[in-house]
C-alpha atoms as a PDB file:
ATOM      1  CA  UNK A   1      58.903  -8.588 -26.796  1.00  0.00           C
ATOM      2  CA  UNK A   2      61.302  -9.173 -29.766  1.00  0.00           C
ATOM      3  CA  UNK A   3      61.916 -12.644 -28.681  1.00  0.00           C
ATOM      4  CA  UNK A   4      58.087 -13.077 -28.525  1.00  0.00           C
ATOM      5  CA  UNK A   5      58.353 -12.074 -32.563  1.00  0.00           C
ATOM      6  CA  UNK A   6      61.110 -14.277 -33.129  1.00  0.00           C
ATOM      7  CA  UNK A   7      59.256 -17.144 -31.572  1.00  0.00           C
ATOM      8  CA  UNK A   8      56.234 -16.322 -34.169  1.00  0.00           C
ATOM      9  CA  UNK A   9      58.828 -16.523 -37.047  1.00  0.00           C
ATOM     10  CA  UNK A  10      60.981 -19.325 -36.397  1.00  0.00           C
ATOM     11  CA  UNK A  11      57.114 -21.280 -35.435  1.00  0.00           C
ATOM     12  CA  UNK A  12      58.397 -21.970 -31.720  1.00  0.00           C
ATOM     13  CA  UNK A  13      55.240 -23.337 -29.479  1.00  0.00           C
ATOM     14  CA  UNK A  14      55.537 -21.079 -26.500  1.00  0.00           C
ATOM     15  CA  UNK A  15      54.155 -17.583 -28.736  1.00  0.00           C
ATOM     16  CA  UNK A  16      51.803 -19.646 -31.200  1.00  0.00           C
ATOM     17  CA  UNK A  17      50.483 -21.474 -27.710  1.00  0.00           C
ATOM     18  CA  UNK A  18      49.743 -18.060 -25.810  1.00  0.00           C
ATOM     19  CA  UNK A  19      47.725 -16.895 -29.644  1.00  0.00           C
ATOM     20  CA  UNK A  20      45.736 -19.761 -29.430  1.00  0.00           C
ATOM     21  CA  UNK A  21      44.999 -19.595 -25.390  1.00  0.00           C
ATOM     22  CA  UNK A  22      44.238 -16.210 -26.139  1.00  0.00           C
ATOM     23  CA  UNK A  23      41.476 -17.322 -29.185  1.00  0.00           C
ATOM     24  CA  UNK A  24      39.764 -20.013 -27.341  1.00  0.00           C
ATOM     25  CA  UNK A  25      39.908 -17.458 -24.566  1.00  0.00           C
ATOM     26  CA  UNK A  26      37.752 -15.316 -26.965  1.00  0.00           C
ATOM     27  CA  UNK A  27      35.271 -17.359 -28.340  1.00  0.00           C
ATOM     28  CA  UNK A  28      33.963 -18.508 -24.778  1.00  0.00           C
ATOM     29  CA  UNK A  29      33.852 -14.820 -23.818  1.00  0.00           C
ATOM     30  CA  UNK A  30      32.207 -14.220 -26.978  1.00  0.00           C
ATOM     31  CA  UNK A  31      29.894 -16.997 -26.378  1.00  0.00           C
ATOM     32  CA  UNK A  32      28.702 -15.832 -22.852  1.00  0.00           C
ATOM     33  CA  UNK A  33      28.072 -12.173 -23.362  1.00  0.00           C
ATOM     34  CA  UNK A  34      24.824 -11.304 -23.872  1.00  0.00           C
ATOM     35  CA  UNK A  35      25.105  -7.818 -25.998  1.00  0.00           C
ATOM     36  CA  UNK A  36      25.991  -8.429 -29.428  1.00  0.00           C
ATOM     37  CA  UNK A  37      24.417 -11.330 -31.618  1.00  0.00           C
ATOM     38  CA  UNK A  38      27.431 -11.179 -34.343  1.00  0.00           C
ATOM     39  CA  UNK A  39      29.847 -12.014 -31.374  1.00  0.00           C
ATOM     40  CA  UNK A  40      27.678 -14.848 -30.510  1.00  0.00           C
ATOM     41  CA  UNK A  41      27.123 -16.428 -34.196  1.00  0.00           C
ATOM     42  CA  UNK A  42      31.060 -16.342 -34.636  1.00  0.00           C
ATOM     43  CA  UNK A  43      31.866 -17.704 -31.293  1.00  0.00           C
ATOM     44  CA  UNK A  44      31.875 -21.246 -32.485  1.00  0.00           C
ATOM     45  CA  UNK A  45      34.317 -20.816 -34.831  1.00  0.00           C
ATOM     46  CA  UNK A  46      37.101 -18.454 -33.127  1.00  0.00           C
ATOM     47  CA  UNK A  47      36.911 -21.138 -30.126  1.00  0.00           C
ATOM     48  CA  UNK A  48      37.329 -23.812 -32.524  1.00  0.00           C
ATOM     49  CA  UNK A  49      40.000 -22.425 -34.739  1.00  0.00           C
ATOM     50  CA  UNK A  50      41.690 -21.831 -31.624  1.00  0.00           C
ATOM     51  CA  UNK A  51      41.575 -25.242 -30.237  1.00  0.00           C
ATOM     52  CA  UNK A  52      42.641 -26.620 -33.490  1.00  0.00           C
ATOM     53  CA  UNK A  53      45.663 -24.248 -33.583  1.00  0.00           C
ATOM     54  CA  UNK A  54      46.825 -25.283 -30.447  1.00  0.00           C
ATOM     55  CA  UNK A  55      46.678 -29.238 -31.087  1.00  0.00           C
ATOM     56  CA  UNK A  56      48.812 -28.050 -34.078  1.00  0.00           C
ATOM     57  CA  UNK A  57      51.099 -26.118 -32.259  1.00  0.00           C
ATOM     58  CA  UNK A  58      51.491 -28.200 -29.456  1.00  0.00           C
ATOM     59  CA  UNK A  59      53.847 -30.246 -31.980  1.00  0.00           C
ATOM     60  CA  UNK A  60      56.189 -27.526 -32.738  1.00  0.00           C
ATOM     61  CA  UNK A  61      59.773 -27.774 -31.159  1.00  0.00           C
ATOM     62  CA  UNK A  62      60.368 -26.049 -27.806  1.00  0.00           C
END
């Protein structure tokens, strides 16, 4: 877990990777349920923010 911090810090692609997995995970969840409207209009965005971090991020050193 600490090293998972340090990784964050020191801008290392294997934590910032997982975030952005995790935020294009989000937005297509948030695109296919079918409860809350808000979740829905910001889908877009968290699934693109996330695939732009991880184009990003897939430049950082190992």
């Amino acid at each position: 877990m600490i090293d998972f911090f340090k990784g964050l810090l020191w801008f290392r692609r294997g934590p910032w990777e997982m975030i952005a997995s995790i935020l294009i995970a989000l937005g297509v969840f948030m695109l296919m349920q079918p409860y809350a409207m808000s979740l829905y209009t910001y889908s877009f965005i968290v699934t693109l923010v996330g695939t732009v971090m991880f184009i990003i991020v897939s430049h950082f050193p190992e």
